[in-house]
Protein backbone atom coordinates (compact mmCIF):
# COMPACT_ATOMS: atom_id res chain seq x y z
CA UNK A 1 22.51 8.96 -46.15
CA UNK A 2 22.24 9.72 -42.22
CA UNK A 3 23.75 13.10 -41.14
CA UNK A 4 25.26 12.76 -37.96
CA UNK A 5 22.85 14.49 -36.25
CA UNK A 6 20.36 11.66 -37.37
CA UNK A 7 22.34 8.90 -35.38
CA UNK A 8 21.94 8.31 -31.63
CA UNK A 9 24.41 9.48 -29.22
CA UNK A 10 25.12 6.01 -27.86
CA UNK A 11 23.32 2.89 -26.25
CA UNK A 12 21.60 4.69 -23.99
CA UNK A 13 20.05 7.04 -26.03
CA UNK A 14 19.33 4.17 -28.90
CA UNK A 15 17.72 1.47 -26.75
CA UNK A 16 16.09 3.31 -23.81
CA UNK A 17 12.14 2.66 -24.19
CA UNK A 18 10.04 5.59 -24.44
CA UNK A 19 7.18 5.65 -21.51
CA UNK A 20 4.40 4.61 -24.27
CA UNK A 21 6.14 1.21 -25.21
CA UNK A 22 6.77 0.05 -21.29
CA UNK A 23 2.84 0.61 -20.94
CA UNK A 24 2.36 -0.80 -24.49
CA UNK A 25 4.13 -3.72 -23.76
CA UNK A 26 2.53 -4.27 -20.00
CA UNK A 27 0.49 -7.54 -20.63
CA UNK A 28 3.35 -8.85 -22.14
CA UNK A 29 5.16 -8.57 -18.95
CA UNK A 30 2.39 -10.11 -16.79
CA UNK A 31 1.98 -13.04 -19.10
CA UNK A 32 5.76 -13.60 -18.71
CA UNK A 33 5.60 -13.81 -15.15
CA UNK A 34 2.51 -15.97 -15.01
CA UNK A 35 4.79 -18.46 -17.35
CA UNK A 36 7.52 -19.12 -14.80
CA UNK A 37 4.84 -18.70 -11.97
CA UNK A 38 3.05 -21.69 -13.13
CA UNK A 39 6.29 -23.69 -13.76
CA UNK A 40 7.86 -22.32 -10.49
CA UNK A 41 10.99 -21.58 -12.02
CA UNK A 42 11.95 -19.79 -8.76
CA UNK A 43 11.29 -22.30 -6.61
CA UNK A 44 13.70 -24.57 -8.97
CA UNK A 45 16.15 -21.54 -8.76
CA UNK A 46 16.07 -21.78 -4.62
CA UNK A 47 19.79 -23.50 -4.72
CA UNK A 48 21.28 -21.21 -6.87
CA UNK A 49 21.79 -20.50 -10.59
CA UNK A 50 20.74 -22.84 -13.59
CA UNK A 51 20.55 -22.22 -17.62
CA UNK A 52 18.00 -22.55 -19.26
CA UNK A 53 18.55 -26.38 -20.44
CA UNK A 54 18.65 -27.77 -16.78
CA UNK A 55 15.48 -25.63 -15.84
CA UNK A 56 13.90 -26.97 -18.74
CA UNK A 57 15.23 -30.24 -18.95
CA UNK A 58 13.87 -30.70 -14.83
CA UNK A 59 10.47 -29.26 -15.72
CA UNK A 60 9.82 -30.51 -19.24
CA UNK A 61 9.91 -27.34 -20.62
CA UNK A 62 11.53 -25.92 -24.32
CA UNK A 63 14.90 -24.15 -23.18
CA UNK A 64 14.44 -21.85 -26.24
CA UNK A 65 11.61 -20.26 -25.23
CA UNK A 66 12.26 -20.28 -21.42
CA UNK A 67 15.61 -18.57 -22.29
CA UNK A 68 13.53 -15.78 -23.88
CA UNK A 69 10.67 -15.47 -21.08
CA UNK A 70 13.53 -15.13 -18.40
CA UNK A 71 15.99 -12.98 -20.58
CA UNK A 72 13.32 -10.69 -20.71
CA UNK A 73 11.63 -10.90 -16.96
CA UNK A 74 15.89 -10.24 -15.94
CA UNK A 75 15.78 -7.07 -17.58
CA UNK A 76 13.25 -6.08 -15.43
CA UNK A 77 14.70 -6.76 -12.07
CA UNK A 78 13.10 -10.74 -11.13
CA UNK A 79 15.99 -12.76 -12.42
CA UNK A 80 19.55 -12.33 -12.93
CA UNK A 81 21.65 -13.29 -16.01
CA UNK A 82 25.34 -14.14 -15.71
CA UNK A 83 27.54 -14.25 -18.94
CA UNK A 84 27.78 -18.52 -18.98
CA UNK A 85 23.90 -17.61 -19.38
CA UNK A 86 22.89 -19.30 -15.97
CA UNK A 87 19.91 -17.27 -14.38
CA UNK A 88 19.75 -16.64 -10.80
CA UNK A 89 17.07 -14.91 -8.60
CA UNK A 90 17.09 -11.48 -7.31
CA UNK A 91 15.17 -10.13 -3.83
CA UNK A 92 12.05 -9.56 -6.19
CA UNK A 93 12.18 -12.78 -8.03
CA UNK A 94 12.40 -14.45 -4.78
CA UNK A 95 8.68 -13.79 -3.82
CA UNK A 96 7.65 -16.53 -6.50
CA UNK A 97 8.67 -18.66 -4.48
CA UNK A 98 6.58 -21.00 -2.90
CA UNK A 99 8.43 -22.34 0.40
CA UNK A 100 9.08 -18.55 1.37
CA UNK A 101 7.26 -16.23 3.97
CA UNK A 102 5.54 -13.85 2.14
CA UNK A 103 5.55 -15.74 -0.87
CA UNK A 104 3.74 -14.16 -3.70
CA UNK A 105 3.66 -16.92 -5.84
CA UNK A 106 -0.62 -17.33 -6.04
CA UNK A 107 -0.43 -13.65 -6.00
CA UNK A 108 1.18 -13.71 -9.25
CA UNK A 109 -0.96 -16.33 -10.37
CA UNK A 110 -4.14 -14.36 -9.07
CA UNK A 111 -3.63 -10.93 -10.68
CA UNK A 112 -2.61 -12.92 -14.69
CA UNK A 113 -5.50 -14.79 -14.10
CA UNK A 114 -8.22 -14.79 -16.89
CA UNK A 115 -10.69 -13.33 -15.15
CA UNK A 116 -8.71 -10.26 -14.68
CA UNK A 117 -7.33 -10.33 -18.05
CA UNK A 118 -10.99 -10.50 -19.85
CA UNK A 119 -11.86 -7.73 -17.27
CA UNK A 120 -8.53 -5.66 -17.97
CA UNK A 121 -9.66 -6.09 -21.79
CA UNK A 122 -13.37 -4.12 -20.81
CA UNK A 123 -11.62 -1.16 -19.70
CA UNK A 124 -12.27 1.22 -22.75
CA UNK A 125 -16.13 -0.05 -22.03
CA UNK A 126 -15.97 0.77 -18.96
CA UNK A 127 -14.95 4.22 -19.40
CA UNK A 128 -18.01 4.27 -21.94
CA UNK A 129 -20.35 3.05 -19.63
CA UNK A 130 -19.17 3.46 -15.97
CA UNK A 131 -20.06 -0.44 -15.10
CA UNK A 132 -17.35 -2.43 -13.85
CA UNK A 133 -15.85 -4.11 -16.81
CA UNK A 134 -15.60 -7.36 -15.02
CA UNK A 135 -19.52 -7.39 -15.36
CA UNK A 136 -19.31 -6.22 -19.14
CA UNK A 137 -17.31 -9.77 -20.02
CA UNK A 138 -18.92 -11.86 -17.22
CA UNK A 139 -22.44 -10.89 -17.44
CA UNK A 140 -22.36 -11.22 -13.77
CA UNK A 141 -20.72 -9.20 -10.64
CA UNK A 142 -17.48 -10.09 -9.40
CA UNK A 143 -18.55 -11.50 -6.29
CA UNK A 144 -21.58 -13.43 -7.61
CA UNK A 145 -19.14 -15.13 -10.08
CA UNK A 146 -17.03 -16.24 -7.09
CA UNK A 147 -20.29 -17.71 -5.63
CA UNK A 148 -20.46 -19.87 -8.37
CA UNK A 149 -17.05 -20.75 -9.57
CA UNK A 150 -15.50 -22.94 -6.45
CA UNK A 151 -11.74 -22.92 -8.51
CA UNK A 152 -11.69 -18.99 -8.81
CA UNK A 153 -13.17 -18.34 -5.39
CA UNK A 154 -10.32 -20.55 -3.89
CA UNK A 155 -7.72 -19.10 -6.19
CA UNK A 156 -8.96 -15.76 -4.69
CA UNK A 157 -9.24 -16.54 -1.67
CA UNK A 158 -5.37 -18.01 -1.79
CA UNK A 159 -4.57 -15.07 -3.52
CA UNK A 160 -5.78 -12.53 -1.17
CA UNK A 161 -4.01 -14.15 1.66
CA UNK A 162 -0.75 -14.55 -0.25
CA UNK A 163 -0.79 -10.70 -0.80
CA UNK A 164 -1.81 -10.29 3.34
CA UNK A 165 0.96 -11.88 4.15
CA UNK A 166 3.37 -9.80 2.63
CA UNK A 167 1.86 -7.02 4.96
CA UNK A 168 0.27 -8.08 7.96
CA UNK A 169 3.18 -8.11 9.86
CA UNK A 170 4.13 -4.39 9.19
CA UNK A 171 0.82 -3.40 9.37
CA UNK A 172 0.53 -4.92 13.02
CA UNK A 173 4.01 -3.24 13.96
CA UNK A 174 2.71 0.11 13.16
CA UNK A 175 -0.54 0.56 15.36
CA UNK A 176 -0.26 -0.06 19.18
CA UNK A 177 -3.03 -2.64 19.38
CA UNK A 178 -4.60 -3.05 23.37
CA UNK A 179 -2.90 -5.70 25.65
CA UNK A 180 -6.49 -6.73 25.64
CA UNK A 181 -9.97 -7.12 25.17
CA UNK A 182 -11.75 -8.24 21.93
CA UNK A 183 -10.89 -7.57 18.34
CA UNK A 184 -13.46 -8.50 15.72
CA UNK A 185 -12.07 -8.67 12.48
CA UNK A 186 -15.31 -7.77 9.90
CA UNK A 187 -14.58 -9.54 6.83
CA UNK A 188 -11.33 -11.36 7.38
CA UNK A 189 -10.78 -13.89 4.90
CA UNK A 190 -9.18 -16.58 6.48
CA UNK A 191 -8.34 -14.93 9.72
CA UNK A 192 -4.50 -14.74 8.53
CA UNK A 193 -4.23 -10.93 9.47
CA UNK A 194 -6.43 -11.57 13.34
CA UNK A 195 -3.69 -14.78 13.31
CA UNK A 196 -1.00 -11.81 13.21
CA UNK A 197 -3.17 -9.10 15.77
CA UNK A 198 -3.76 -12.01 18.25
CA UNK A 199 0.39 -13.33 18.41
CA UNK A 200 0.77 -9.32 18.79
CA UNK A 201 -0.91 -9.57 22.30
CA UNK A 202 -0.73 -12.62 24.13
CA UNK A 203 -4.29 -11.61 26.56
CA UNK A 204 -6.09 -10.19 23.28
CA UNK A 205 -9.48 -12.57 22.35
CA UNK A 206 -10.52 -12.70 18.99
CA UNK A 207 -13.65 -13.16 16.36
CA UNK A 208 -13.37 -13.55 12.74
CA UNK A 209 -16.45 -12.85 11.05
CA UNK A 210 -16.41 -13.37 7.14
CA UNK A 211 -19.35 -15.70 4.61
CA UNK A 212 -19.44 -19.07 6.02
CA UNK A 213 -18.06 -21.04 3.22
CA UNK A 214 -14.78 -18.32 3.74
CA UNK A 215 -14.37 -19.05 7.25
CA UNK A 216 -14.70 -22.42 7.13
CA UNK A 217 -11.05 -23.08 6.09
CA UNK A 218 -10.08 -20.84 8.44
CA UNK A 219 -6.03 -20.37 9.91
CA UNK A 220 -6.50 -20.06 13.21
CA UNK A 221 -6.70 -23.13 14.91
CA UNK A 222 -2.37 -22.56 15.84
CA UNK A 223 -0.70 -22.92 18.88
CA UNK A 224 -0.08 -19.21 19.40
CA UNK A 225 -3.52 -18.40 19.96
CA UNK A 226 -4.84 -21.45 21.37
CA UNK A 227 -8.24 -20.30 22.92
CA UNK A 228 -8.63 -16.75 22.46
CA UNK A 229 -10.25 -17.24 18.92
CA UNK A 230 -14.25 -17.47 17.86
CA UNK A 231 -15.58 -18.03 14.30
CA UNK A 232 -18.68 -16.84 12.85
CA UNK A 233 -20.48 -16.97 9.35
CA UNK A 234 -22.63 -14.63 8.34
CA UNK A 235 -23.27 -11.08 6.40
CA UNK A 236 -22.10 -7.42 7.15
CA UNK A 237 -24.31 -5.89 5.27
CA UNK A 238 -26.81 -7.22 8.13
CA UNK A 239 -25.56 -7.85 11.52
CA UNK A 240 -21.93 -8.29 12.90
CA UNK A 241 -20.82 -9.51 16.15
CA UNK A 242 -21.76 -7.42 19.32
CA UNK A 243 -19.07 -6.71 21.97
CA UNK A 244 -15.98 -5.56 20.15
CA UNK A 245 -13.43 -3.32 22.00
CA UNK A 246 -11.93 -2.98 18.20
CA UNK A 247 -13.26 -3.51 15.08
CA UNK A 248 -11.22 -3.89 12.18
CA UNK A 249 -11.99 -3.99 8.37
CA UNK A 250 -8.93 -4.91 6.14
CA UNK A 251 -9.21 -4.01 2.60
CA UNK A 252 -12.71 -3.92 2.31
CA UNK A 253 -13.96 -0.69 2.26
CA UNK A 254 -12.18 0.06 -1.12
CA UNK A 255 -14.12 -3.27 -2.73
CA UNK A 256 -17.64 -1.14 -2.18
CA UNK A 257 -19.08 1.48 -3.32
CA UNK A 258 -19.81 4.71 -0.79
CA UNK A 259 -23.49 3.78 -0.32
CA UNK A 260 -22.22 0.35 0.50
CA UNK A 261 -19.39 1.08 2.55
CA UNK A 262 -22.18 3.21 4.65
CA UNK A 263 -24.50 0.37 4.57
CA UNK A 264 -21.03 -1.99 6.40
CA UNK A 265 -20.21 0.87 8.76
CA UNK A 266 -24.06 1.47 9.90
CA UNK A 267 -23.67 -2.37 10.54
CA UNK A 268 -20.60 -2.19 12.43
CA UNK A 269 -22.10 0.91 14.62
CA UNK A 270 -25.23 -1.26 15.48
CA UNK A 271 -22.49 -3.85 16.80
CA UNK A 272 -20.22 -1.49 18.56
CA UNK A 273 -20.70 0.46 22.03
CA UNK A 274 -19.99 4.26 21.84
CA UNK A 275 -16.41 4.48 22.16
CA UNK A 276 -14.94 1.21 20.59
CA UNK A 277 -12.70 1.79 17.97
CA UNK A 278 -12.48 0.73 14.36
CA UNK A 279 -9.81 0.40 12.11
CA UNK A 280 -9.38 0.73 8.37
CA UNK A 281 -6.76 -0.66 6.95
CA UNK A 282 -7.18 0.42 2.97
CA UNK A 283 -4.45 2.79 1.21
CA UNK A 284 -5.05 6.38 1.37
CA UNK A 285 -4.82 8.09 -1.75
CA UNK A 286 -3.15 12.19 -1.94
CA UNK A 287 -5.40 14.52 -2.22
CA UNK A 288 -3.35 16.57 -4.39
CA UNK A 289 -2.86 13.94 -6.90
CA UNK A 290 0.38 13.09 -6.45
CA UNK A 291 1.90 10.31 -7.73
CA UNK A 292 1.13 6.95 -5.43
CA UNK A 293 1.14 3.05 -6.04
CA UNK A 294 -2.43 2.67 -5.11
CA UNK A 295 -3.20 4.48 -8.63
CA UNK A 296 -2.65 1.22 -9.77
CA UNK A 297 -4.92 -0.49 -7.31
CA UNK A 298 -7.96 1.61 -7.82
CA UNK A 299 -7.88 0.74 -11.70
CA UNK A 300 -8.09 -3.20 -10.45
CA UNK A 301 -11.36 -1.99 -8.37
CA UNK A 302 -12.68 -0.18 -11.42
CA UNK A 303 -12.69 -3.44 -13.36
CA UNK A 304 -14.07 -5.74 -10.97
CA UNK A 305 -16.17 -4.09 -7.84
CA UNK A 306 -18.23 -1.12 -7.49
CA UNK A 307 -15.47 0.48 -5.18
CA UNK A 308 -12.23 2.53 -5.24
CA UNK A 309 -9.41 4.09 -3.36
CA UNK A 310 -9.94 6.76 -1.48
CA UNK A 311 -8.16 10.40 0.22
CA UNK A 312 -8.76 10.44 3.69
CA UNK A 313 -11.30 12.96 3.50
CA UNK A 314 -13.32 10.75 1.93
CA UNK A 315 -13.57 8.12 4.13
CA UNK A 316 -13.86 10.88 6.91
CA UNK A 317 -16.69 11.53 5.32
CA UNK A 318 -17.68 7.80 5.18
CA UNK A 319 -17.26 7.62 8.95
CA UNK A 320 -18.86 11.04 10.15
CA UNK A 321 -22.20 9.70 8.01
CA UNK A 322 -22.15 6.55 10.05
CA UNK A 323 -21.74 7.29 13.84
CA UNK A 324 -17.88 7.28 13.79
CA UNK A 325 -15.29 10.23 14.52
CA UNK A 326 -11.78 10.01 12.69
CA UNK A 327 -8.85 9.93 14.96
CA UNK A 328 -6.03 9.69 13.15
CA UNK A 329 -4.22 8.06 10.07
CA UNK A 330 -1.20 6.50 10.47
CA UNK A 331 0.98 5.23 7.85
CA UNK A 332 2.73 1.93 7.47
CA UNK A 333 5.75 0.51 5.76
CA UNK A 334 3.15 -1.27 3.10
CA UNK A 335 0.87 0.15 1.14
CA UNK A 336 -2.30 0.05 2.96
CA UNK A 337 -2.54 2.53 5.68
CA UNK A 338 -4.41 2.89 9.13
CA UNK A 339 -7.33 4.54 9.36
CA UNK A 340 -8.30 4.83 13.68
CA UNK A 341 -11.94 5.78 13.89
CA UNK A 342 -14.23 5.63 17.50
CA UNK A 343 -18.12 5.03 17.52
CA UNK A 344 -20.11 8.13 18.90
């Protein structure tokens, strides 16, 4: 028989999770959100709350086990449960949807996808072998599997820019970018984040330089910035457009490694005239270990590039190797922050 002493206190104390089980049970978590990502149960939520029976009855979907998935996924903060069991969405749940600014929905569907699942999976490898454990399941690197898997490249590439959105704008608000001149933009995507530098200034030109097939299905061709835009295609491990007043690279150092990162910058400081500046937009790790959401981030990069997060001593360090001088680091209401650098 149970003493008293053997029975918990109360609810609280019976049902909280200890911190080993939420990280025990985090794939389960991410496979429940990929679930009502792919049947966009938010954007079916956008009018309010529904049970389970009309969500699945309108998407062709088993009520039981979509009562479950969202049961659970409310506990956590992305949906809302009211006691007729109708489930409504919450400010978080509300970035899976699809019609919303900001919208994280291929996000979502980026970060469960397999290939970062099988490369999640190589982690106690990679801590064996210190390769990328992305290459362990793949055979291949990261980026060379993109080159050769057209559905994954676009889901990345969609994916990327769904999780730019989310930031661009604060990221723009928080640096006092020129009234004009050029702005070269060294491995932007799609040219959503120059979209956001260019509306910031109404005089400022700009060039987005990314891998051809990349900027071909570019976003800038928008009323805003109607003439003050360039493309180009090509590599920055080689060359990169001359002429820049500002140079930016958007979360791209942290996908290299420091000999790489060198080899971009060396690139960039062939392009640039002494005194242009260059910004790095990247998150900044502590450097006394503190606690920080990028933790998280650099464990993606050690599954699928050769790069990582970094303090901002190290990428001082980066910059003094490669002609530039560190101004100043500015933080941002997002996670990335601002590194301002200036060629010497």
């Amino acid at each position: 028989m149970a003493t008293s002493s053997d029975r918990p206190t109360g609810p609280t104390d019976q049902f909280t999770p200890s911190v080993l089980n939420q990280l025990l049970y985090g794939h389960i978590h991410s496979a429940a959100v990929r679930a009502v990502a792919e049947h966009r149960i938010a954007d079916r939520l956008a009018d309010g709350p529904r049970t389970a029976e009309r969500l699945a009855a309108d998407g062709g979907l088993d009520a039981g086990m979509l009562r479950r998935v969202l049961r659970l996924l409310a506990m956590h903060g992305l949906f809302t449960q009211d006691a007729e069991g109708a489930f409504g969405l919450t400010e978080a749940g509300r970035a899976l949807r699809t019609d919303v600014r900001g919208s994280q929905h291929t996000a979502a569907l980026l970060l469960t996808d397999e290939m970062f699942r099988r490369a999640a999976d190589g982690i106690p490898d990679a801590v064996r072998t210190g390769k990328t454990s992305f290459e362990a399941a793949y055979h291949v690197s990261f980026f060379d599997h993109l080159a050769v898997s057209p559905e994954q490249r676009e889901l990345f590439d969609s994916g990327m820019a769904s999780m730019s959105r989310r930031t661009d704008d604060l990221v723009v608000e928080s640096y006092p970018f020129p009234a004009a001149g050029t702005v070269i933009d060294v491995g932007g995507g799609r040219g959503g984040f120059l979209h956001t530098v260019l509306c910031s200034q109404p005089a400022l030109t700009g060039v987005l330089f990314d891998l051809p097939d990349t900027v071909s299905d570019h976003l800038l061709d928008t009323e805003e910035v109607r003439g003050r835009w360039s493309v180009r295609g090509g590599d920055f491990f080689s060359e990169v457009p001359r002429g820049g007043d500002l140079y930016l690279l958007k979360r791209i150092l942290h996908d290299w490694s420091d000999e790489e990162c060198l080899r971009i910058l060396a690139s960039i400081r062939r392009a640039a005239a002494p005194g242009a500046r260059l910004l790095v937009v990247d998150s900044v790790l502590p450097d006394n270990g503190d606690p920080h959401p990028a933790v998280e981030l650099d464990i993606v990069m050690m599954m699928l590039v050769t790069g990582r997060e970094r303090t901002a001593k190290e990428f001082e360090e980066l910059f003094t190797r490669s002609g530039f001088r560190l101004n100043r680091v500015l933080a941002t209401p997002s996670l990335p922050s601002i590194l301002e650098a200036e060629a010497v």
